[in-house]
PDB file of N, CA and C in Angstrom:
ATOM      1  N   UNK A   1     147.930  34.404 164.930  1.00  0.00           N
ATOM      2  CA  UNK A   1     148.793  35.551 165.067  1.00  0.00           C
ATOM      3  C   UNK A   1     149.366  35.904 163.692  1.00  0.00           C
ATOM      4  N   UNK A   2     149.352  37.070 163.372  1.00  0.00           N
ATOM      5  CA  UNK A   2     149.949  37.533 162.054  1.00  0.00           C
ATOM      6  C   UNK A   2     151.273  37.958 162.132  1.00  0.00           C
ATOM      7  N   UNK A   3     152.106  37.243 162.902  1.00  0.00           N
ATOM      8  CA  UNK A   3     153.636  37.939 162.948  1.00  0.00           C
ATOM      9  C   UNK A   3     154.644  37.083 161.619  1.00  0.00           C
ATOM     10  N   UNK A   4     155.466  37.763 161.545  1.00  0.00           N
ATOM     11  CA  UNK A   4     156.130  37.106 160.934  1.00  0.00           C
ATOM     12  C   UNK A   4     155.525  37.148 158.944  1.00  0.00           C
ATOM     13  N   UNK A   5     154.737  37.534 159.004  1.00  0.00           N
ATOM     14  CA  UNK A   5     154.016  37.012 157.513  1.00  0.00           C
ATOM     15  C   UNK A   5     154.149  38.322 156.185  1.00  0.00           C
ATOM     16  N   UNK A   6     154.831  39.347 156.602  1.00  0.00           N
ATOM     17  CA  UNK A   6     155.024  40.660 155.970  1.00  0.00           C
ATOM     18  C   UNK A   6     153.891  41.861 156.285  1.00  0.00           C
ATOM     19  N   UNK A   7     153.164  41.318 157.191  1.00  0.00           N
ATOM     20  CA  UNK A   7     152.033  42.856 156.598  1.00  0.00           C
ATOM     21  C   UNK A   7     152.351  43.870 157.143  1.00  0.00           C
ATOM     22  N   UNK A   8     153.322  43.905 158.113  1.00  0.00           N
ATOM     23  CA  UNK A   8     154.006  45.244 158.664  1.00  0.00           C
ATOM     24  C   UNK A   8     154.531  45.664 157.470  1.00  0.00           C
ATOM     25  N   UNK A   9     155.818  45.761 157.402  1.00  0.00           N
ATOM     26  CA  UNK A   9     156.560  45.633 156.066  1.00  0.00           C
ATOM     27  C   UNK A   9     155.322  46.640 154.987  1.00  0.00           C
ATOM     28  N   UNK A  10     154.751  45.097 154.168  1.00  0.00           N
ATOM     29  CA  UNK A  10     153.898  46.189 153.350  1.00  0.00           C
ATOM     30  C   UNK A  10     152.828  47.330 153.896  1.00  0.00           C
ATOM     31  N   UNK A  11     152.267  47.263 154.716  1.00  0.00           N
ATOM     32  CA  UNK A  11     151.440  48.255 155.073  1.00  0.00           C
ATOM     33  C   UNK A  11     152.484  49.976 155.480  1.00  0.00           C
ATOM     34  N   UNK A  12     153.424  49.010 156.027  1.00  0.00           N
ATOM     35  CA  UNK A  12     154.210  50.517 156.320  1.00  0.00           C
ATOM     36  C   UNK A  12     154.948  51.132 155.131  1.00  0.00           C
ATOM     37  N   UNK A  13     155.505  50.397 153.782  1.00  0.00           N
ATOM     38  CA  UNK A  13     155.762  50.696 152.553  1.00  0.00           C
ATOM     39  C   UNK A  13     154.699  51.903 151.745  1.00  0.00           C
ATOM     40  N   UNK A  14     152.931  51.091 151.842  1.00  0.00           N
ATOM     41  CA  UNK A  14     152.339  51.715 151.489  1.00  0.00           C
ATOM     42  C   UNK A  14     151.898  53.348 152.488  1.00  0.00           C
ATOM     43  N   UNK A  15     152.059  53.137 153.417  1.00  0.00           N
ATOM     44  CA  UNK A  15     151.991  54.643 154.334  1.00  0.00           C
ATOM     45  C   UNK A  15     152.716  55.343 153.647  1.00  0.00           C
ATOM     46  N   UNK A  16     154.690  55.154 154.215  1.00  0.00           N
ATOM     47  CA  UNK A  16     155.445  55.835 153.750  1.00  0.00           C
ATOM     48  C   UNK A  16     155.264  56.727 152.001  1.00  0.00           C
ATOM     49  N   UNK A  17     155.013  55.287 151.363  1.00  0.00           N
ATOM     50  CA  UNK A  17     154.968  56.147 149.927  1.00  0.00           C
ATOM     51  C   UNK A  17     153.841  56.912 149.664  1.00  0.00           C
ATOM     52  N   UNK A  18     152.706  57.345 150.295  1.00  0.00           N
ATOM     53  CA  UNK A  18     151.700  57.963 150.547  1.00  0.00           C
ATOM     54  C   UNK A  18     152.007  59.223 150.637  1.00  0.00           C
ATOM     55  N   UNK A  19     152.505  59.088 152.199  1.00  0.00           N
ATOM     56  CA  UNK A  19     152.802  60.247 152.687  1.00  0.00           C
ATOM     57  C   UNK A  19     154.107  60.920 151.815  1.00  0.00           C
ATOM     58  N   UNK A  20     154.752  60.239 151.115  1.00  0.00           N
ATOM     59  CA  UNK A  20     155.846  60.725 149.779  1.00  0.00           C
ATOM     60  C   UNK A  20     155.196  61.291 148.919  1.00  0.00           C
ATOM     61  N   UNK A  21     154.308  60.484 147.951  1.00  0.00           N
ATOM     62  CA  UNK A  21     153.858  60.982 146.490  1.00  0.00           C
ATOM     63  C   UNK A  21     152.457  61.621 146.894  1.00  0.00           C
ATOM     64  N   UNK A  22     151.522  61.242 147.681  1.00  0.00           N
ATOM     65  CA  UNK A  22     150.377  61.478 147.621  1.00  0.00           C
ATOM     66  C   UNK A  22     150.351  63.077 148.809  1.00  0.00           C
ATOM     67  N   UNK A  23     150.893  63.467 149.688  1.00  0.00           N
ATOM     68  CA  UNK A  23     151.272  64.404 150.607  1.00  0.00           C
ATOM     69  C   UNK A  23     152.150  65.452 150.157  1.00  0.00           C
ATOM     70  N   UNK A  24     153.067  64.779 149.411  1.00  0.00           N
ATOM     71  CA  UNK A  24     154.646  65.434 149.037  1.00  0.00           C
ATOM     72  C   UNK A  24     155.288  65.989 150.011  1.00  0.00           C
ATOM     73  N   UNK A  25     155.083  64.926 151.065  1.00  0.00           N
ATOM     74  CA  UNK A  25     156.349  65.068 152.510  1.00  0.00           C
ATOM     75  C   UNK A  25     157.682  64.943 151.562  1.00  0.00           C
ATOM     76  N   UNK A  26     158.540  65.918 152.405  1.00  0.00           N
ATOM     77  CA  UNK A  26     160.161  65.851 151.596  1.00  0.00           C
ATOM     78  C   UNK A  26     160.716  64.572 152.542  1.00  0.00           C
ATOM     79  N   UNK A  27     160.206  64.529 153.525  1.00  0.00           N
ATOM     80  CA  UNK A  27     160.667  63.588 154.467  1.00  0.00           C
ATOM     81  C   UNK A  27     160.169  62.724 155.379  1.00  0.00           C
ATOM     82  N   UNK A  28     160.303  61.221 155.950  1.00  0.00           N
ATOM     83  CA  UNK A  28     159.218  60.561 156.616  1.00  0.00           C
ATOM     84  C   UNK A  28     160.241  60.046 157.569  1.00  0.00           C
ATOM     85  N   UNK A  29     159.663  59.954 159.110  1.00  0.00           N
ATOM     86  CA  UNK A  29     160.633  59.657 159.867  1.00  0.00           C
ATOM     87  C   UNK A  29     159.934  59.169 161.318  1.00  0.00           C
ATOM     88  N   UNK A  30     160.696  58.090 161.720  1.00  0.00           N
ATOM     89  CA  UNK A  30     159.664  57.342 162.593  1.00  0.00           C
ATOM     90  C   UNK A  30     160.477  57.701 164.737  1.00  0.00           C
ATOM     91  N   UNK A  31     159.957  57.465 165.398  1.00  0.00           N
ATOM     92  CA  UNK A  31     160.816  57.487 166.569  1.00  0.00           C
ATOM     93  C   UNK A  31     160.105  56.257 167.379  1.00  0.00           C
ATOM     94  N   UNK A  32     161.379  55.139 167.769  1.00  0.00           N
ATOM     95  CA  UNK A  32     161.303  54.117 167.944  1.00  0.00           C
ATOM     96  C   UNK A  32     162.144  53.926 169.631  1.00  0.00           C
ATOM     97  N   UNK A  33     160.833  53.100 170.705  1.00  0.00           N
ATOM     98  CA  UNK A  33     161.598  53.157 171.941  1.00  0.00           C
ATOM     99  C   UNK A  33     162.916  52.026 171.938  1.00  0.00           C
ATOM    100  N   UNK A  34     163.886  52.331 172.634  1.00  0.00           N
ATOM    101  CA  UNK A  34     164.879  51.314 172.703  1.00  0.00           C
ATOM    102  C   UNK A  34     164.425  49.995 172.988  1.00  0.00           C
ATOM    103  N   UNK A  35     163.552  49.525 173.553  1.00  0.00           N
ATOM    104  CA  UNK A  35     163.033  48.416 173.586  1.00  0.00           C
ATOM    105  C   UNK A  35     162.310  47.595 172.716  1.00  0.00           C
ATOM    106  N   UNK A  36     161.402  48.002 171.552  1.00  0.00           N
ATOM    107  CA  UNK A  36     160.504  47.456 170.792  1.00  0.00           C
ATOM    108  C   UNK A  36     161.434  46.907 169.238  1.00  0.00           C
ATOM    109  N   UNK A  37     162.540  45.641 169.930  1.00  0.00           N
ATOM    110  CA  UNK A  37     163.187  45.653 168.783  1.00  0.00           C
ATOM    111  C   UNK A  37     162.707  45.203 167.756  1.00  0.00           C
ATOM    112  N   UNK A  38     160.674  44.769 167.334  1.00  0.00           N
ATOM    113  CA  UNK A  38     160.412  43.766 165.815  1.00  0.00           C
ATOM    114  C   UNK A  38     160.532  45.656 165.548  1.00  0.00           C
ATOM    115  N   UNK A  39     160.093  46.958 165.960  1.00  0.00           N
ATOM    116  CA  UNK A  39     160.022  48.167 165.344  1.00  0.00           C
ATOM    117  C   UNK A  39     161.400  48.093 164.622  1.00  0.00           C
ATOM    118  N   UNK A  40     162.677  48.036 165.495  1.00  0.00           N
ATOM    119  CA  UNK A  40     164.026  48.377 165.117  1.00  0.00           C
ATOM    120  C   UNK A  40     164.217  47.551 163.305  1.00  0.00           C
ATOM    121  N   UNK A  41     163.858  46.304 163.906  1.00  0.00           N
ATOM    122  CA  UNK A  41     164.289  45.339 162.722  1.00  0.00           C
ATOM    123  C   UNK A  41     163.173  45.495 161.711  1.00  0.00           C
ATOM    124  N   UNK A  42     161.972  45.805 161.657  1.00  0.00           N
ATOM    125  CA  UNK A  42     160.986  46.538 160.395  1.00  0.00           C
ATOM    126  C   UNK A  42     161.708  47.813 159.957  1.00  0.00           C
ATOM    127  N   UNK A  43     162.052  48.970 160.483  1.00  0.00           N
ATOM    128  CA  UNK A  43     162.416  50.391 160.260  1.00  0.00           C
ATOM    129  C   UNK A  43     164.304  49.497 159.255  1.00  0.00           C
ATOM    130  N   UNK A  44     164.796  48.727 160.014  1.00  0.00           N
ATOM    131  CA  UNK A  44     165.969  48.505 158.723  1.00  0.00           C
ATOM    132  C   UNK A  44     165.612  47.650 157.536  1.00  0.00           C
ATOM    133  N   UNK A  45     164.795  47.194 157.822  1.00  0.00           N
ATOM    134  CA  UNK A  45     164.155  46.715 156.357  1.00  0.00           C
ATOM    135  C   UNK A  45     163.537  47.494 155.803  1.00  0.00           C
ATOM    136  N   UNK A  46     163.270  48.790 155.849  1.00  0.00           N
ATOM    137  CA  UNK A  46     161.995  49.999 155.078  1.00  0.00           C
ATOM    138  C   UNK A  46     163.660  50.232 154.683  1.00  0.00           C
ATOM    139  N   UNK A  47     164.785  50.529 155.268  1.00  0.00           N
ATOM    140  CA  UNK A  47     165.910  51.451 154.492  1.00  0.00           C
ATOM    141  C   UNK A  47     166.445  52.150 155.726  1.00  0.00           C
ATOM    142  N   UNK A  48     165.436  52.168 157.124  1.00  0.00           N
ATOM    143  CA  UNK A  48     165.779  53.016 157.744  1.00  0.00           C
ATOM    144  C   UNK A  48     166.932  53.767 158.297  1.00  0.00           C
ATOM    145  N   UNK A  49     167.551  54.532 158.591  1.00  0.00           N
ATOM    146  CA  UNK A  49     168.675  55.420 159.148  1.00  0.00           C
ATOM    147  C   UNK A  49     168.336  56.288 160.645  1.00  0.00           C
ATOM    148  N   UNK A  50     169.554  55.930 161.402  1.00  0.00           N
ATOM    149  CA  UNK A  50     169.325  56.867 162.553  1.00  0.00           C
ATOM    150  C   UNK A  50     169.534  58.286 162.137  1.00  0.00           C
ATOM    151  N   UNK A  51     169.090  59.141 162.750  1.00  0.00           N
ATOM    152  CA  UNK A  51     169.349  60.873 162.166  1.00  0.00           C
ATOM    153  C   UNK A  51     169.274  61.485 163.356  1.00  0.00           C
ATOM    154  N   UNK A  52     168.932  61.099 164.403  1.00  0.00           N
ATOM    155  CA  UNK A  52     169.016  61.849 165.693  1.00  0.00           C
ATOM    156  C   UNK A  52     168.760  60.860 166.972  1.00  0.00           C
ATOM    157  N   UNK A  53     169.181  61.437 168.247  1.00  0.00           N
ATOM    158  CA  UNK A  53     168.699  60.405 169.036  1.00  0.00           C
ATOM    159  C   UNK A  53     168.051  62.050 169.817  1.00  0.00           C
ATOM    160  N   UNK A  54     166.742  62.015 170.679  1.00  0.00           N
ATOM    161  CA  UNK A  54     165.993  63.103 171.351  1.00  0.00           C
ATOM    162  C   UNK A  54     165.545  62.627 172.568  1.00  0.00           C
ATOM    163  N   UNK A  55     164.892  63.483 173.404  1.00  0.00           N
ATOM    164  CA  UNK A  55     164.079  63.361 174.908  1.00  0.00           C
ATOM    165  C   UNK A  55     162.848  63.865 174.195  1.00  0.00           C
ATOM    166  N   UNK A  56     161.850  63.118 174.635  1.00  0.00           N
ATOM    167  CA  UNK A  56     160.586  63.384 174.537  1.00  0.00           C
ATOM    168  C   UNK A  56     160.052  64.006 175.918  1.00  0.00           C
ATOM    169  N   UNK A  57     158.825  64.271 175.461  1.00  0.00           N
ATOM    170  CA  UNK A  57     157.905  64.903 176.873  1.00  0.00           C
ATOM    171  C   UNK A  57     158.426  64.376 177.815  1.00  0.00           C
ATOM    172  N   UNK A  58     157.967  62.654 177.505  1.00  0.00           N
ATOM    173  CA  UNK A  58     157.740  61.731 178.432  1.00  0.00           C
ATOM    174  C   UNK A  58     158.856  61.278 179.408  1.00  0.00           C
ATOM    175  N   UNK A  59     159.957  62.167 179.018  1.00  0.00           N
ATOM    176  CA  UNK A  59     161.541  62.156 179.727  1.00  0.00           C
ATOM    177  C   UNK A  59     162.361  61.021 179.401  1.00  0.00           C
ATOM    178  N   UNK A  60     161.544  60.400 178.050  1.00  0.00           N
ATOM    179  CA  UNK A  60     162.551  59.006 177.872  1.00  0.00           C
ATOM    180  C   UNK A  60     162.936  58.990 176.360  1.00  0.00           C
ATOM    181  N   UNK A  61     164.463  59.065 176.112  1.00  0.00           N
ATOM    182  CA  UNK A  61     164.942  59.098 174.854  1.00  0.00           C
ATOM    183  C   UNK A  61     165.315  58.058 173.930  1.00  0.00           C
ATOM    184  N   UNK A  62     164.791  58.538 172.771  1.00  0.00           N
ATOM    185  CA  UNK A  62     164.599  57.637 171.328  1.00  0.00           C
ATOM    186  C   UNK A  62     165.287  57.908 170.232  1.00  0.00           C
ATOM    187  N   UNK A  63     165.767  56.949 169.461  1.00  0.00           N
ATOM    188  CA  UNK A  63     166.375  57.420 168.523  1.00  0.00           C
ATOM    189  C   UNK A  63     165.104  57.595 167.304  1.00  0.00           C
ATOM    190  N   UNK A  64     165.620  58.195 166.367  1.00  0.00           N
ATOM    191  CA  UNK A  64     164.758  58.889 165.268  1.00  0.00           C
ATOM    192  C   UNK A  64     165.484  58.638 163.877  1.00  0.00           C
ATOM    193  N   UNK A  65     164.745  57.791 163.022  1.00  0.00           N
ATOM    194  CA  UNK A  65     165.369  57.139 162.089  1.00  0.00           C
ATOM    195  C   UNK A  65     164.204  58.009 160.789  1.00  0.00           C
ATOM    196  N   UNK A  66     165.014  58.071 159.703  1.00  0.00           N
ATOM    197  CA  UNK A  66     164.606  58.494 158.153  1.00  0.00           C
ATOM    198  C   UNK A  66     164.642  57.366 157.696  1.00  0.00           C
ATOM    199  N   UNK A  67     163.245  57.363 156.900  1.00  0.00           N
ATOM    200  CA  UNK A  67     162.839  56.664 155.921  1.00  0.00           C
ATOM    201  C   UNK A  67     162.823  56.728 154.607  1.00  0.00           C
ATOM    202  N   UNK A  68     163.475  56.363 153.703  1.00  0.00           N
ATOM    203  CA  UNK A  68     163.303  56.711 152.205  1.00  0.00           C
ATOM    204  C   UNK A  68     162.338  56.376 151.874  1.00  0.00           C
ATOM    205  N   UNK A  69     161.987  56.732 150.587  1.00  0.00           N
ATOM    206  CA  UNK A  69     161.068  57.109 149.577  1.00  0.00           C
ATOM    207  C   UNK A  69     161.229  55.102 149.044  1.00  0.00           C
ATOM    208  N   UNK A  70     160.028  54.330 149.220  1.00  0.00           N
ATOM    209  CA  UNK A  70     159.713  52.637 148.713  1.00  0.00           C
ATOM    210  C   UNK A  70     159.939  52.697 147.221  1.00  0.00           C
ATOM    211  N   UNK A  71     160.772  51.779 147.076  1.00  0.00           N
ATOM    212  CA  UNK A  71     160.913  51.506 145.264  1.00  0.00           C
ATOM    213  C   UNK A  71     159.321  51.696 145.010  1.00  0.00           C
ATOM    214  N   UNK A  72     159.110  51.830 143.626  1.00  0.00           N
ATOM    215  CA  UNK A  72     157.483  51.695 143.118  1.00  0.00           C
ATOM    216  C   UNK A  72     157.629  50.282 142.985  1.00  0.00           C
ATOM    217  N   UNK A  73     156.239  50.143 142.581  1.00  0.00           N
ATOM    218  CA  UNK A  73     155.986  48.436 142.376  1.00  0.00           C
ATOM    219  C   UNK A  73     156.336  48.200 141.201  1.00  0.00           C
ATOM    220  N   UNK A  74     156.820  48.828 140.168  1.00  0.00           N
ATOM    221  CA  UNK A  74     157.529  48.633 138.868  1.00  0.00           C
ATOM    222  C   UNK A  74     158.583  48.529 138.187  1.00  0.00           C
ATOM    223  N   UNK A  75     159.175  49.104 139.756  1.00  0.00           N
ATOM    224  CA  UNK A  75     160.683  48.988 139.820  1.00  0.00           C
ATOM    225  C   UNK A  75     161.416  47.949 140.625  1.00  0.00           C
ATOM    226  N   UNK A  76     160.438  47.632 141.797  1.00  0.00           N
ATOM    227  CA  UNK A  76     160.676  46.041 142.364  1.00  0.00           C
ATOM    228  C   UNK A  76     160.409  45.058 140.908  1.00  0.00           C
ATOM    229  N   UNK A  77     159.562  45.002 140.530  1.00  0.00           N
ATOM    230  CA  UNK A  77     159.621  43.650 139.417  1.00  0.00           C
ATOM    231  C   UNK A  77     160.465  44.170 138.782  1.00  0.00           C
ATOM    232  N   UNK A  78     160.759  44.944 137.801  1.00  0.00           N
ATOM    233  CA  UNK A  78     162.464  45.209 137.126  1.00  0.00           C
ATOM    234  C   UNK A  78     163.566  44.379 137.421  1.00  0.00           C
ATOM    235  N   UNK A  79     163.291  44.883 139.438  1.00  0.00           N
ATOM    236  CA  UNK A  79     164.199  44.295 139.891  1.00  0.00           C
ATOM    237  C   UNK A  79     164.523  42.234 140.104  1.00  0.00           C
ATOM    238  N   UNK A  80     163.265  41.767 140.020  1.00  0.00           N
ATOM    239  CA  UNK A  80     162.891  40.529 140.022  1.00  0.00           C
ATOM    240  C   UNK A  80     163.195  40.217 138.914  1.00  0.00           C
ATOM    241  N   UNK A  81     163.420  40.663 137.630  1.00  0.00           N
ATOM    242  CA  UNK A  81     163.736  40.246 136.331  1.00  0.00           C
ATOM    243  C   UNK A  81     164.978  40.486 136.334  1.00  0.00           C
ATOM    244  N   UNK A  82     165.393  41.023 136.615  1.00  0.00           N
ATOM    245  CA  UNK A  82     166.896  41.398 136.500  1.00  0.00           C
ATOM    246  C   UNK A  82     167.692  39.981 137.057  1.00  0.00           C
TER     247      UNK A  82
END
C-alpha cells in the first residue's frame, strides 16, 4: 500500500503548479466530500483554504477550498538552507 509515503502530496503539488505556470489558471480549487478526511488533511498541507461551502447536482454539499500557487523547487531548498 502506498499510503502514508508522500506521493499524494507531491503529485498534487506538481498538478497544481501546472495548472498555475503551465495553464496560467489565476486560480486552483478542489471540492472535497465531508467524509474523505486523508482529502481534508492533504488539501491543508497543499496550503489549502475553505472559500465556499455549495450543493452539487448530486444534492450533497461540499466545502470548496483554494489552493495556492507550490513554492518552486528552488525556493523549498533556500528554504532547507536557511
Amino acid at each position: 500500500m502506498a499510503r502514508r509515503k508522500g506521493y499524494a502530496l507531491e503529485a498534487s503539488q506538481a498538478a497544481i503548479r501546472f495548472a498555475y505556470d503551465a495553464l496560467s489558471w489565476q486560480f486552483v480549487e478542489t471540492h472535497i466530500d465531508d467524509d474523505n478526511l486523508a482529502a481534508r488533511a492533504l488539501v491543508e498541507k497543499l496550503g489549502g483554504e475553505t472559500i465556499a461551502r455549495e450543493t452539487f447536482p448530486d444534492g450533497l454539499a461540499r466545502d470548496v477550498f483554494g489552493l495556492p500557487r507550490p513554492a518552486s523547487a528552488y525556493a523549498s531548498a533556500l528554504n532547507i538552507i536557511r
